[in-house]
PDB file of N, CA and C in Angstrom:
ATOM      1  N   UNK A   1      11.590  55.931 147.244  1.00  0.00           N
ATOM      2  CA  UNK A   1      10.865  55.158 148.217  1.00  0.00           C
ATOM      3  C   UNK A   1      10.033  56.122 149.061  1.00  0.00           C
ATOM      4  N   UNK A   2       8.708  55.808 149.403  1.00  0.00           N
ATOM      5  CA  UNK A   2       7.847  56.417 150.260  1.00  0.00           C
ATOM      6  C   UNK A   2       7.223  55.768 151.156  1.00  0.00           C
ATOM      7  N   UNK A   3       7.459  56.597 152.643  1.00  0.00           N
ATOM      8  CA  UNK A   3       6.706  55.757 153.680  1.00  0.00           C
ATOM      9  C   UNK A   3       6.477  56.510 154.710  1.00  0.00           C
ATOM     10  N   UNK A   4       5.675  56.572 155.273  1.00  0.00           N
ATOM     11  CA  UNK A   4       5.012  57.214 156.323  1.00  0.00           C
ATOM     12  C   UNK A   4       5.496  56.746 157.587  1.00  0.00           C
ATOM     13  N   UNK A   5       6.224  57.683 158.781  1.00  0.00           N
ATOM     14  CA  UNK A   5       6.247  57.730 159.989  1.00  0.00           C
ATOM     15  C   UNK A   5       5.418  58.552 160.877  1.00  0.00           C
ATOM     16  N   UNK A   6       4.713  58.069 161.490  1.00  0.00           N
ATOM     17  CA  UNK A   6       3.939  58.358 162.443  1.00  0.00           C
ATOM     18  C   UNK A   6       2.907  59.355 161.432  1.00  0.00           C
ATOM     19  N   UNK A   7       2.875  61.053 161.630  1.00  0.00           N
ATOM     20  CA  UNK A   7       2.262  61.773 161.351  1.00  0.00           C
ATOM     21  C   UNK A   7       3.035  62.359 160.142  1.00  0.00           C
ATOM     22  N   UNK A   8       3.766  61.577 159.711  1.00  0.00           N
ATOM     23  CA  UNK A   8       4.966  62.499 158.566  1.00  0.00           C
ATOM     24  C   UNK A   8       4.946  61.527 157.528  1.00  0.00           C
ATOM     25  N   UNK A   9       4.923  62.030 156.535  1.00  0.00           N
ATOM     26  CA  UNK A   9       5.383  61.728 155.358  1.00  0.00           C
ATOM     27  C   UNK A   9       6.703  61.725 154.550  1.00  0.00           C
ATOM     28  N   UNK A  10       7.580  60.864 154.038  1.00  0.00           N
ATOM     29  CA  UNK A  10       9.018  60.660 153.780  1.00  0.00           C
ATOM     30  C   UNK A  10       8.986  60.189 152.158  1.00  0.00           C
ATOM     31  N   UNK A  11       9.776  61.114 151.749  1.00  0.00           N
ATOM     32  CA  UNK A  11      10.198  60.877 150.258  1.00  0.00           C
ATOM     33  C   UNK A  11      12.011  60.637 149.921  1.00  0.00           C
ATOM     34  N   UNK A  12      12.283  59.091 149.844  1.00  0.00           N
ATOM     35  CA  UNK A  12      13.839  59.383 149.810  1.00  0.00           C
ATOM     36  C   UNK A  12      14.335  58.857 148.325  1.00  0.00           C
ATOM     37  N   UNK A  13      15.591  59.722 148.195  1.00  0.00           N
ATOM     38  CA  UNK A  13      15.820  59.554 146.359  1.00  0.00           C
ATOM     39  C   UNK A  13      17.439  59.515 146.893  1.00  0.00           C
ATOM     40  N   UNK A  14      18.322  58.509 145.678  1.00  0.00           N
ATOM     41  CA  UNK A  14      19.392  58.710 145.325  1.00  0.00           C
ATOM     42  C   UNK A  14      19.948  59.227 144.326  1.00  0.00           C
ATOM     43  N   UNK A  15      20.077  60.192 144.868  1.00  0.00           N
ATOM     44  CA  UNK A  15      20.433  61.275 143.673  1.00  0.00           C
ATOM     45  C   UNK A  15      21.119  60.835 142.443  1.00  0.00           C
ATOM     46  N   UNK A  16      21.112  61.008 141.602  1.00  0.00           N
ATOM     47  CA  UNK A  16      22.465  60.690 140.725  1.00  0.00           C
ATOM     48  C   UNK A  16      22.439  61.642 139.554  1.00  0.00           C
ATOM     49  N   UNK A  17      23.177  61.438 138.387  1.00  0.00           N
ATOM     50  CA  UNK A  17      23.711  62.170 137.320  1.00  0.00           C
ATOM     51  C   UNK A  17      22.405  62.073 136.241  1.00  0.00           C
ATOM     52  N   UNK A  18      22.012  60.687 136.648  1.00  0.00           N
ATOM     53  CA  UNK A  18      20.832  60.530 134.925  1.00  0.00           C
ATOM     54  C   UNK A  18      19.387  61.051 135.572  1.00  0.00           C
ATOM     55  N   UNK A  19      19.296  61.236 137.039  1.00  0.00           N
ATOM     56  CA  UNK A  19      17.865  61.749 137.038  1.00  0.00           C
ATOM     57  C   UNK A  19      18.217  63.497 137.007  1.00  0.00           C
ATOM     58  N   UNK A  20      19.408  64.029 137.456  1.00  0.00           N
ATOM     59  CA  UNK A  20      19.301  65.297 137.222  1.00  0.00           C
ATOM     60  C   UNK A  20      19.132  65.677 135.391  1.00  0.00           C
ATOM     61  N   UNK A  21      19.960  64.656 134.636  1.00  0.00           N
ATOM     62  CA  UNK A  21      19.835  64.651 133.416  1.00  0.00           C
ATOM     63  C   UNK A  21      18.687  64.455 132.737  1.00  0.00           C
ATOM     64  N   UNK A  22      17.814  63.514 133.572  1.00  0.00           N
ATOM     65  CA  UNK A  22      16.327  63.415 132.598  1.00  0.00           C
ATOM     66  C   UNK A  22      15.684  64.663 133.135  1.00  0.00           C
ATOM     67  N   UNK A  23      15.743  65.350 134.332  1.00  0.00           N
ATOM     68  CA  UNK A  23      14.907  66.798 134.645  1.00  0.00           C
ATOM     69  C   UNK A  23      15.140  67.802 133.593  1.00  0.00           C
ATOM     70  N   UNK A  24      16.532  67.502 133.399  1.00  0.00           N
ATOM     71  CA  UNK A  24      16.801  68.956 132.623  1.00  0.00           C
ATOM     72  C   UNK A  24      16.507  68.276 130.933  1.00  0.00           C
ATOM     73  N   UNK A  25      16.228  67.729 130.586  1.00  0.00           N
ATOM     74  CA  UNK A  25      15.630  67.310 129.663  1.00  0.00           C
ATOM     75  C   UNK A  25      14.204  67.325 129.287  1.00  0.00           C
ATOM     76  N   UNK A  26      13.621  67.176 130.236  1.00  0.00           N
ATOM     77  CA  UNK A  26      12.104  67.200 130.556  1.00  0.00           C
ATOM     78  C   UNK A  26      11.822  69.081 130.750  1.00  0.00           C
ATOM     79  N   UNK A  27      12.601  70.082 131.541  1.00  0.00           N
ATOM     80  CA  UNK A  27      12.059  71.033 131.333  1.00  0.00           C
ATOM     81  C   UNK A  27      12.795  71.896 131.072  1.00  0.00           C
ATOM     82  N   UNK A  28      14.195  71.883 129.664  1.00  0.00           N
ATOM     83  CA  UNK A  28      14.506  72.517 129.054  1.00  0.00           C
ATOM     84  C   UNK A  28      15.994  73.606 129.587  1.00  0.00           C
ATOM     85  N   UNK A  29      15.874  72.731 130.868  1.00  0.00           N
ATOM     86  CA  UNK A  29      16.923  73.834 131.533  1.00  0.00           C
ATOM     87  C   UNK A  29      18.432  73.298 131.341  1.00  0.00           C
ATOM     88  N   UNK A  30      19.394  74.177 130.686  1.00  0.00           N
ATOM     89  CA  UNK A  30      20.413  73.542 129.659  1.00  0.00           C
ATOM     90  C   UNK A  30      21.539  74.270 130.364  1.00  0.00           C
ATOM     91  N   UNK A  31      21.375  74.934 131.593  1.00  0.00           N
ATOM     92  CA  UNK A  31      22.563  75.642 132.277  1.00  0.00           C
ATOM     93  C   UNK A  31      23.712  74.385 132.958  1.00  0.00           C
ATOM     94  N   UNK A  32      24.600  74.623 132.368  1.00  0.00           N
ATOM     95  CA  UNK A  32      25.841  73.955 132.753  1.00  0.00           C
ATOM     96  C   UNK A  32      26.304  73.528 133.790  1.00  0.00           C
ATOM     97  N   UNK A  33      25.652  74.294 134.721  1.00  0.00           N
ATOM     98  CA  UNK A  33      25.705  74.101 136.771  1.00  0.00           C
ATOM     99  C   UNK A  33      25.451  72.808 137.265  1.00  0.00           C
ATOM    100  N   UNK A  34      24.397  71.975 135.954  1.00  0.00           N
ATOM    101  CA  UNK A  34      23.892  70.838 136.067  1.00  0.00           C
ATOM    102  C   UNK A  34      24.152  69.235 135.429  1.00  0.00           C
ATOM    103  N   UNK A  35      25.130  69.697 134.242  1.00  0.00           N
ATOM    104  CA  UNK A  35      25.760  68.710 133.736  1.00  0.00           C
ATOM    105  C   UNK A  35      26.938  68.688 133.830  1.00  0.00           C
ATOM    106  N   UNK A  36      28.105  69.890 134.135  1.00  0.00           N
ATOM    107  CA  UNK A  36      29.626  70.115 134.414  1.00  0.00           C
ATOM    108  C   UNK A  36      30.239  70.061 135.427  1.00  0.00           C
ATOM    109  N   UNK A  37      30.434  68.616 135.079  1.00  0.00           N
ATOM    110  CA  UNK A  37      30.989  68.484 137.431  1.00  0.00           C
ATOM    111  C   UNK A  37      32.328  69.546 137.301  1.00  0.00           C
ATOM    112  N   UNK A  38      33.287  69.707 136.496  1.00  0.00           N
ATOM    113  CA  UNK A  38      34.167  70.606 136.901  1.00  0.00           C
ATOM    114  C   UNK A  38      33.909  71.721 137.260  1.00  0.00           C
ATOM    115  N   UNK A  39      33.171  72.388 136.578  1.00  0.00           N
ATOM    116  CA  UNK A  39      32.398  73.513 136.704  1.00  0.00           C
ATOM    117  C   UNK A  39      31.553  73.837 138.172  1.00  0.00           C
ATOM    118  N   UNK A  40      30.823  73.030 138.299  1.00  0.00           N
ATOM    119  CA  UNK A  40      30.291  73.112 139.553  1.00  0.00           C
ATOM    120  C   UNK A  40      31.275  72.945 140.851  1.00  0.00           C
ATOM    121  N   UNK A  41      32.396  72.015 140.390  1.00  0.00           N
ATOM    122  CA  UNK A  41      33.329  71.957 141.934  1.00  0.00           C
ATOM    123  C   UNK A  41      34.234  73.344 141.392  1.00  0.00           C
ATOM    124  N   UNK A  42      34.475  73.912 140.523  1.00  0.00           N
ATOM    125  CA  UNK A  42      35.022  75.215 140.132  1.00  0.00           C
ATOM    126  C   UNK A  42      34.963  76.086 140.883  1.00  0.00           C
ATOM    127  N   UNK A  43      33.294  76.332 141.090  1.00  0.00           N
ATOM    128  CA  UNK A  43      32.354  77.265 141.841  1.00  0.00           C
ATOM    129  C   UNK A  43      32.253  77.082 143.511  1.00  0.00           C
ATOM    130  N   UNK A  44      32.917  75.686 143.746  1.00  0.00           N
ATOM    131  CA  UNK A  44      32.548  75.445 145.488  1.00  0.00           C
ATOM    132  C   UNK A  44      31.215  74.380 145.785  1.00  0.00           C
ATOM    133  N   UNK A  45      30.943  73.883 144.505  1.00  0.00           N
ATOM    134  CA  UNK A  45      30.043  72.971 144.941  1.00  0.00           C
ATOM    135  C   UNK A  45      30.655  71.287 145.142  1.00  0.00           C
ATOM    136  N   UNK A  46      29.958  70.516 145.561  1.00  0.00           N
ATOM    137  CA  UNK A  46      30.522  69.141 145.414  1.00  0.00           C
ATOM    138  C   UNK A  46      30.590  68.440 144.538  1.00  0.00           C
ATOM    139  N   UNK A  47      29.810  68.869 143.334  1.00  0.00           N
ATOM    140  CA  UNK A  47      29.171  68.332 142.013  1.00  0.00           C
ATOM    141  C   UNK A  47      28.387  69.026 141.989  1.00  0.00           C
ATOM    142  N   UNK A  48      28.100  68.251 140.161  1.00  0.00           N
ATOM    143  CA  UNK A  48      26.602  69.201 139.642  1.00  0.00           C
ATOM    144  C   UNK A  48      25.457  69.561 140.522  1.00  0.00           C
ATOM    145  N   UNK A  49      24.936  70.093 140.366  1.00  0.00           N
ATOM    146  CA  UNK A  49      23.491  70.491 141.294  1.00  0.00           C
ATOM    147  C   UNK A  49      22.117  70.063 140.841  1.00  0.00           C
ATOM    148  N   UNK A  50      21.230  69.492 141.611  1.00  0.00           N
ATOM    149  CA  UNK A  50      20.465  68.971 141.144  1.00  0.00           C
ATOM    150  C   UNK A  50      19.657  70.031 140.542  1.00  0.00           C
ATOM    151  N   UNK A  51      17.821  70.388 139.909  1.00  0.00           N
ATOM    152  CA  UNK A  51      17.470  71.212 139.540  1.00  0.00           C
ATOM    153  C   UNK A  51      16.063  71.471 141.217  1.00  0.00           C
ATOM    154  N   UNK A  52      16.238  73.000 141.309  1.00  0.00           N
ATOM    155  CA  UNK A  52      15.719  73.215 142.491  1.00  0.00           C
ATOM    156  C   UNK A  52      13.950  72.837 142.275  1.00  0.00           C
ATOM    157  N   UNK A  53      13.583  72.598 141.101  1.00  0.00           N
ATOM    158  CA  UNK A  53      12.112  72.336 140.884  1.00  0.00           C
ATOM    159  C   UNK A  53      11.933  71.011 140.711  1.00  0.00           C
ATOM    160  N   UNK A  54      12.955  70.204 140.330  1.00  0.00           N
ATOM    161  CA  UNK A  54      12.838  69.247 140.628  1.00  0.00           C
ATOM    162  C   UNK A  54      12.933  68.251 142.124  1.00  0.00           C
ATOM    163  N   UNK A  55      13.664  68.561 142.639  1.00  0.00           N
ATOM    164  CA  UNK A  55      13.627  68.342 144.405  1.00  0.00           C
ATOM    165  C   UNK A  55      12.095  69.032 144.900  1.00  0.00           C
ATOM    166  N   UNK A  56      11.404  70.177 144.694  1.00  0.00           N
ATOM    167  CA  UNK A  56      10.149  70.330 144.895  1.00  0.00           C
ATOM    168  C   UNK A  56       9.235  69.733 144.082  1.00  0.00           C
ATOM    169  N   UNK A  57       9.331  68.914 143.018  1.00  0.00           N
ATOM    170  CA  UNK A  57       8.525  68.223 142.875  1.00  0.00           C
ATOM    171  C   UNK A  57       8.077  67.083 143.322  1.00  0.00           C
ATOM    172  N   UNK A  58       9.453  66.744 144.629  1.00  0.00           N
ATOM    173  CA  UNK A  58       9.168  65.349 145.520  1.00  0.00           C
ATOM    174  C   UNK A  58       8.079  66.002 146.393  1.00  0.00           C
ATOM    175  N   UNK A  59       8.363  67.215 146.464  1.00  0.00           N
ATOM    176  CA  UNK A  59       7.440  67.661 148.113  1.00  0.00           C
ATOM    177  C   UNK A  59       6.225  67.850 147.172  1.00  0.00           C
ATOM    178  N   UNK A  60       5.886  68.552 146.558  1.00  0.00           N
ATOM    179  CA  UNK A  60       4.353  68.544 145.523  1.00  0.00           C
ATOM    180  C   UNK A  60       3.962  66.807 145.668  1.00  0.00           C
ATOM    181  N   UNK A  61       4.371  65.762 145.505  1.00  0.00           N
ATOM    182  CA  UNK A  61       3.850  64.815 145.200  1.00  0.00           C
ATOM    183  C   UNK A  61       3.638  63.955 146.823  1.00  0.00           C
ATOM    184  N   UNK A  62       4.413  64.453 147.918  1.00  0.00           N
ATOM    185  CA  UNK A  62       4.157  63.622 148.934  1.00  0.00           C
ATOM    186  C   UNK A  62       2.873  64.811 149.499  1.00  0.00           C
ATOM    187  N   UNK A  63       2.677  65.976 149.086  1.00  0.00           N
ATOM    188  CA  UNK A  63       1.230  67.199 149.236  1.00  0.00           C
ATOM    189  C   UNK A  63       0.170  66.104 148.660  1.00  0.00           C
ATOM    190  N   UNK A  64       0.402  66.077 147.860  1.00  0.00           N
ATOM    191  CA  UNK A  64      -0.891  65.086 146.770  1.00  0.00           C
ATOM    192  C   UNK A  64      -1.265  64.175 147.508  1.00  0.00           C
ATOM    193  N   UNK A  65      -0.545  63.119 147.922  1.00  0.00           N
ATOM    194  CA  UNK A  65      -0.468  61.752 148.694  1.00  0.00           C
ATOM    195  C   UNK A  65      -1.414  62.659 150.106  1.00  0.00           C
ATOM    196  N   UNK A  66      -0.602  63.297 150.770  1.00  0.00           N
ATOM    197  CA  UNK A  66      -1.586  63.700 152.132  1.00  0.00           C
ATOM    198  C   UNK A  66      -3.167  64.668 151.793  1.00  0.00           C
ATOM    199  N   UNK A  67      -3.236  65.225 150.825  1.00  0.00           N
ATOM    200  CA  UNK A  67      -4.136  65.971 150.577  1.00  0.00           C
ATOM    201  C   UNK A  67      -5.037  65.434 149.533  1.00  0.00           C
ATOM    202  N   UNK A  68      -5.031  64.482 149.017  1.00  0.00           N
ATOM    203  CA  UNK A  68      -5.784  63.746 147.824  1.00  0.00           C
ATOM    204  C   UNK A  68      -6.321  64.837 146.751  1.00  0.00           C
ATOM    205  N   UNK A  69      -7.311  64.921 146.474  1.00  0.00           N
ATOM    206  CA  UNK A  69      -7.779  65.605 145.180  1.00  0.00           C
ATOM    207  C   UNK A  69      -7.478  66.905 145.311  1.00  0.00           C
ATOM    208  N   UNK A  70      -7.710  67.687 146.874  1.00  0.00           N
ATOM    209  CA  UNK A  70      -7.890  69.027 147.151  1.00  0.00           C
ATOM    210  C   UNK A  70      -6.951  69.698 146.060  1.00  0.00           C
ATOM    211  N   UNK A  71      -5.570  69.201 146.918  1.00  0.00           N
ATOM    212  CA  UNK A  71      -4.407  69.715 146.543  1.00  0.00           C
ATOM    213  C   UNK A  71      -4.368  70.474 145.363  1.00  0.00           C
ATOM    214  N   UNK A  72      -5.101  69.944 144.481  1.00  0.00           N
ATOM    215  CA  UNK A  72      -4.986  70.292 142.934  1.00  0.00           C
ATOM    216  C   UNK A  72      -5.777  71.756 142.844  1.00  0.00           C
ATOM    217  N   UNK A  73      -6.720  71.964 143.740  1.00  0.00           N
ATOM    218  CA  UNK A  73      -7.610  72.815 143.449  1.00  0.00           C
ATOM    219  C   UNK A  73      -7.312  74.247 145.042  1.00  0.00           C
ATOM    220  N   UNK A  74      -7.090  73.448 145.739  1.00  0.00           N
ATOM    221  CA  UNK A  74      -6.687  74.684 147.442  1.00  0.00           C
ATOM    222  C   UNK A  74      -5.278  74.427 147.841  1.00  0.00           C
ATOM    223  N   UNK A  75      -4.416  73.612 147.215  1.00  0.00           N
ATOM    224  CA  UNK A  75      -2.898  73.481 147.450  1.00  0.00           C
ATOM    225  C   UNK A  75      -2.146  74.939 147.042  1.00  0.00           C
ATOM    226  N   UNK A  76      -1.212  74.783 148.480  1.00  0.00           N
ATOM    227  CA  UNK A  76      -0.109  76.105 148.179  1.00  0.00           C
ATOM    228  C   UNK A  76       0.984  75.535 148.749  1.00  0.00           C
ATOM    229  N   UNK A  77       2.147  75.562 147.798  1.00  0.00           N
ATOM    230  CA  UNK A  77       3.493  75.065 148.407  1.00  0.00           C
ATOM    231  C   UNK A  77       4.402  76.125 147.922  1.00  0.00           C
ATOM    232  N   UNK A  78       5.197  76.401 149.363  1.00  0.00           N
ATOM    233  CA  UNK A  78       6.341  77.048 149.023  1.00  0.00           C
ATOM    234  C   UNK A  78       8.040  76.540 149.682  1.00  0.00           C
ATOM    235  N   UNK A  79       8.359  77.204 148.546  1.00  0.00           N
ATOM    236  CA  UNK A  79      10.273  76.501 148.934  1.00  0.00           C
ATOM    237  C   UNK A  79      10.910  77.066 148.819  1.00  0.00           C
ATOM    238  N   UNK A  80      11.785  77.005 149.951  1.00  0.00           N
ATOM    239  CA  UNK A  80      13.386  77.924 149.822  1.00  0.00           C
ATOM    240  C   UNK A  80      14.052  76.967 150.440  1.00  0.00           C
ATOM    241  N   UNK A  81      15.395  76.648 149.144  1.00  0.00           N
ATOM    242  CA  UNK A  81      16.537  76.608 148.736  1.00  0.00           C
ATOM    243  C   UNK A  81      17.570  76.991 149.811  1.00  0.00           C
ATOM    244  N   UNK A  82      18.055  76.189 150.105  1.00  0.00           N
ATOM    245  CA  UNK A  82      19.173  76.739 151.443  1.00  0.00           C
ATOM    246  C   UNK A  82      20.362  76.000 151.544  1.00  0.00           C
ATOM    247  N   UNK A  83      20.577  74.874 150.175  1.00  0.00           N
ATOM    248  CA  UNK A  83      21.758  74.165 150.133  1.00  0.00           C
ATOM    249  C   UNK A  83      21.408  73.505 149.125  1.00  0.00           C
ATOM    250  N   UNK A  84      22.665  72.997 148.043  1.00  0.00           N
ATOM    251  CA  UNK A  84      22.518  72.199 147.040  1.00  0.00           C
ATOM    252  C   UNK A  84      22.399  70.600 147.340  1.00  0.00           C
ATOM    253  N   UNK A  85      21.217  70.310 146.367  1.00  0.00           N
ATOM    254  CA  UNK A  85      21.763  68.935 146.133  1.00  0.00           C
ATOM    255  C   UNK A  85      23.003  67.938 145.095  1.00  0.00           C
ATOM    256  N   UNK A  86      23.015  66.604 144.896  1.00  0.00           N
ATOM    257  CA  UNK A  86      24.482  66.875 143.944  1.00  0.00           C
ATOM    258  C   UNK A  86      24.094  65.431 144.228  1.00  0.00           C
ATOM    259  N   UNK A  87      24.684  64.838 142.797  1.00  0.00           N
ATOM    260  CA  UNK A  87      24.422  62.968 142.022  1.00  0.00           C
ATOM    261  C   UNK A  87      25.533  62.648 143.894  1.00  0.00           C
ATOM    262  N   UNK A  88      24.517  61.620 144.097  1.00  0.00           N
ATOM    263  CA  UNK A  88      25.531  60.742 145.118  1.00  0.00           C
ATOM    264  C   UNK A  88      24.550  61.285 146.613  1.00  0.00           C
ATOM    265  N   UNK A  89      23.781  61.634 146.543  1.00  0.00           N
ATOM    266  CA  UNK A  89      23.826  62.483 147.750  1.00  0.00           C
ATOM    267  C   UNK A  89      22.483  61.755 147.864  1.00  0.00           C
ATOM    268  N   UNK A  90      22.114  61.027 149.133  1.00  0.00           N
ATOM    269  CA  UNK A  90      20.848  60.524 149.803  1.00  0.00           C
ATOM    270  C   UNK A  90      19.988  61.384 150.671  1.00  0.00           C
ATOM    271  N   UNK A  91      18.982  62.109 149.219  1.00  0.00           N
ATOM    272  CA  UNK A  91      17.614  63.220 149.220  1.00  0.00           C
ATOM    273  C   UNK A  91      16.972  62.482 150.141  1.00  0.00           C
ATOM    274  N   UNK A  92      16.392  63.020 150.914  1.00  0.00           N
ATOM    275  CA  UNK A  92      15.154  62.857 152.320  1.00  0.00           C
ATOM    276  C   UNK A  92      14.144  63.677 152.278  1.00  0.00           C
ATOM    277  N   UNK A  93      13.266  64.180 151.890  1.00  0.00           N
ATOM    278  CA  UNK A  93      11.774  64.748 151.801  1.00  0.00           C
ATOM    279  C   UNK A  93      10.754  64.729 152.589  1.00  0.00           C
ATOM    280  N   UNK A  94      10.721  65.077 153.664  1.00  0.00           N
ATOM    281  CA  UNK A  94       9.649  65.053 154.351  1.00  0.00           C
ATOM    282  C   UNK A  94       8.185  66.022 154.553  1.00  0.00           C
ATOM    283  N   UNK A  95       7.476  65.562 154.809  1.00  0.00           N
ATOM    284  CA  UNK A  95       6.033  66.745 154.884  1.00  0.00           C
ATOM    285  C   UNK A  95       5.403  66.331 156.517  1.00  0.00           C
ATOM    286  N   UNK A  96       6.003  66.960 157.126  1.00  0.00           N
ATOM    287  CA  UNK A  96       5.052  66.971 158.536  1.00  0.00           C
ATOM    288  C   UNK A  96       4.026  67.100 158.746  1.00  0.00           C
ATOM    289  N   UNK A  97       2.835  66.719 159.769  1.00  0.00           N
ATOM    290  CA  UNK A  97       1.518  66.879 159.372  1.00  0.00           C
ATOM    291  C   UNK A  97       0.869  67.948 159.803  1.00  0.00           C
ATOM    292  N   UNK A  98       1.593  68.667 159.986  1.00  0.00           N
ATOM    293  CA  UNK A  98       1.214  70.212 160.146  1.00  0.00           C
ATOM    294  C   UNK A  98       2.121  71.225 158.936  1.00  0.00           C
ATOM    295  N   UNK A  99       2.279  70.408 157.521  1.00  0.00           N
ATOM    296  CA  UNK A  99       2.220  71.142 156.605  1.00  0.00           C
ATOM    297  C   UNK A  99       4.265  71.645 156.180  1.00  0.00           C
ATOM    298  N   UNK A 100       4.648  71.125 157.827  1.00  0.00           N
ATOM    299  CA  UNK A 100       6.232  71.756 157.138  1.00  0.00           C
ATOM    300  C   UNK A 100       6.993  70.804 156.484  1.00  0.00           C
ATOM    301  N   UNK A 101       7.464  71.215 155.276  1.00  0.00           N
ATOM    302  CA  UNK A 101       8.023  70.380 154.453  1.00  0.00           C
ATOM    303  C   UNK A 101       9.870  71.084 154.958  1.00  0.00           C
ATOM    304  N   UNK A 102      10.829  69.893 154.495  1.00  0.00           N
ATOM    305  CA  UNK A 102      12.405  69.981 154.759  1.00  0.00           C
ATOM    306  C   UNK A 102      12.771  68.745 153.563  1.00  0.00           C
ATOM    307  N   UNK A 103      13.526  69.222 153.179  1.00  0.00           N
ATOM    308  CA  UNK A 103      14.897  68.602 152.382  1.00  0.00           C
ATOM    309  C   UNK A 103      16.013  68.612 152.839  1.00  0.00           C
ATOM    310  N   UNK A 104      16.800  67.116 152.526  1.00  0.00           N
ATOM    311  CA  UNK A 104      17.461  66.909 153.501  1.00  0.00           C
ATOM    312  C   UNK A 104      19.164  65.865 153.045  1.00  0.00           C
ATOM    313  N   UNK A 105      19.921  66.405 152.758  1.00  0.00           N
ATOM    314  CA  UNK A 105      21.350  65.318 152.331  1.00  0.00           C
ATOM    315  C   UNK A 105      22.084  65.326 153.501  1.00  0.00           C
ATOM    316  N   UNK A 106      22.895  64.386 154.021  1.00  0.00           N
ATOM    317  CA  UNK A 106      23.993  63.929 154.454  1.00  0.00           C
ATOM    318  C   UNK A 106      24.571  65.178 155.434  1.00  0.00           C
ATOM    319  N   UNK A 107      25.033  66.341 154.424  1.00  0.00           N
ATOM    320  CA  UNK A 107      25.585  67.696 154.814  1.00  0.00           C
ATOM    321  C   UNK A 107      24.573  68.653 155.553  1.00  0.00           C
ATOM    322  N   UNK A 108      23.522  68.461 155.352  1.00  0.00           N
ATOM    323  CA  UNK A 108      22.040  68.866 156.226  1.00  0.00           C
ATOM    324  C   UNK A 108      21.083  69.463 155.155  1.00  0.00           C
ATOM    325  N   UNK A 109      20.404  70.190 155.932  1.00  0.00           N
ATOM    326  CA  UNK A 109      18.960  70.702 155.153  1.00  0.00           C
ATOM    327  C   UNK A 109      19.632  71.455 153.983  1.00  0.00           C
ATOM    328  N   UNK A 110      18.582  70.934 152.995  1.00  0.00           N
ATOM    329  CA  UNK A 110      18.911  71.348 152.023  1.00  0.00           C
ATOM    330  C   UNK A 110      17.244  72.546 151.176  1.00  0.00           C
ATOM    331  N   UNK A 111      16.228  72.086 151.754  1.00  0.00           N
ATOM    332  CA  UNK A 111      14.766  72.910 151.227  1.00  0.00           C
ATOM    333  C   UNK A 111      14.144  73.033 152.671  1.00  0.00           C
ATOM    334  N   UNK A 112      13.114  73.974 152.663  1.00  0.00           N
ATOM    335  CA  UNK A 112      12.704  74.206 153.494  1.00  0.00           C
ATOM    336  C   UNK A 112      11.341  74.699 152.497  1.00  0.00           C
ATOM    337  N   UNK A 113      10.398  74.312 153.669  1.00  0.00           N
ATOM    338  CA  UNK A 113       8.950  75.333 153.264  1.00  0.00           C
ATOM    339  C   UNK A 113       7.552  75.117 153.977  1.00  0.00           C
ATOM    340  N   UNK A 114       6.422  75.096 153.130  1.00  0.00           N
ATOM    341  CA  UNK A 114       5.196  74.186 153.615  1.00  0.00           C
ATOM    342  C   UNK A 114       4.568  73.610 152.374  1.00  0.00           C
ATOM    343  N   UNK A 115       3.621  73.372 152.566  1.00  0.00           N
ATOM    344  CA  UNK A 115       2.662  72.411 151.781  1.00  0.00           C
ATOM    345  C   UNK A 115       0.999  72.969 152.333  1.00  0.00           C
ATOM    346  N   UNK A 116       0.302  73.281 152.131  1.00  0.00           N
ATOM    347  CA  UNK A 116      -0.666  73.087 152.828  1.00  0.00           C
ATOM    348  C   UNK A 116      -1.959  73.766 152.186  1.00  0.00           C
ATOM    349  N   UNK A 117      -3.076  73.546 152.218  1.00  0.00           N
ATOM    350  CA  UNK A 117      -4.215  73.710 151.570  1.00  0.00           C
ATOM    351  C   UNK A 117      -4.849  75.052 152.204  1.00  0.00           C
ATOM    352  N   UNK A 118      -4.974  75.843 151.028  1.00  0.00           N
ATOM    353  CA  UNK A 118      -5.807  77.356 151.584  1.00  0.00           C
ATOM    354  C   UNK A 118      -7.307  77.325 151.338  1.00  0.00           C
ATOM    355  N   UNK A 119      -7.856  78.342 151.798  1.00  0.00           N
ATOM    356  CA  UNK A 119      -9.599  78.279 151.998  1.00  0.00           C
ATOM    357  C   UNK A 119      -9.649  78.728 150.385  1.00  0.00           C
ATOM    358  N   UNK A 120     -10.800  78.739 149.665  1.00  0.00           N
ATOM    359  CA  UNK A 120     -10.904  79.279 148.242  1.00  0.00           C
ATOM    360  C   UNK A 120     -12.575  79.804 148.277  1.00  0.00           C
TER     361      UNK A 120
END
């Protein structure tokens, strides 16, 4: 679901097992961290982990939405990773309109970065 508050932009997803499963299907990434819930609560996580390019591909697409065509051609987004996501967990995505993007579950921030269009 997407909707705009005030000057911000909001991307929210329910996480689950078959969209981390169609990511890693779609771009080949076959590491176990992502389909082995034992494994992952093994390690200290809550469950599998979602894929970290995939959670930035919510923030790339709410960039697009605020930046229309540019994006494609003067867009720069960057992300750091600062907590997992995991099936069950209600993703929050936001892009502020001064470019700062946050990811966001239940347990707190989960991405951090910006979004924002450079001179070329």
């Amino acid at each position: 679901m997407l909707k705009r508050t005030d000057a911000t932009l909001e991307k929210k997803v329910k996480m689950t097992q078959e969209i981390i499963d169609q990511y890693g299907r779609i771009n080949g990434d076959n590491d176990t961290i992502h389909y082995d819930e034992e494994l992952a609560k093994s390690r200290g996580f809550r469950g599998t982990l979602a894929h970290g390019l995939n959670v930035m591909g919510y923030a790339a697409g709410l960039a697009a939405q605020k930046y229309g065509e540019r994006w494609y051609t003067e867009g720069e987004l960057y992300t750091k990773w600062i907590a997992p996501v995991c099936p069950g967990d209600d993703l929050v995505v936001t892009l502020a309109d001064d470019g700062e993007l946050q990811g966001a579950v239940a347990q707190g921030p989960t991405m951090v970065g910006h979004a924002k269009l450079v001179g070329r």
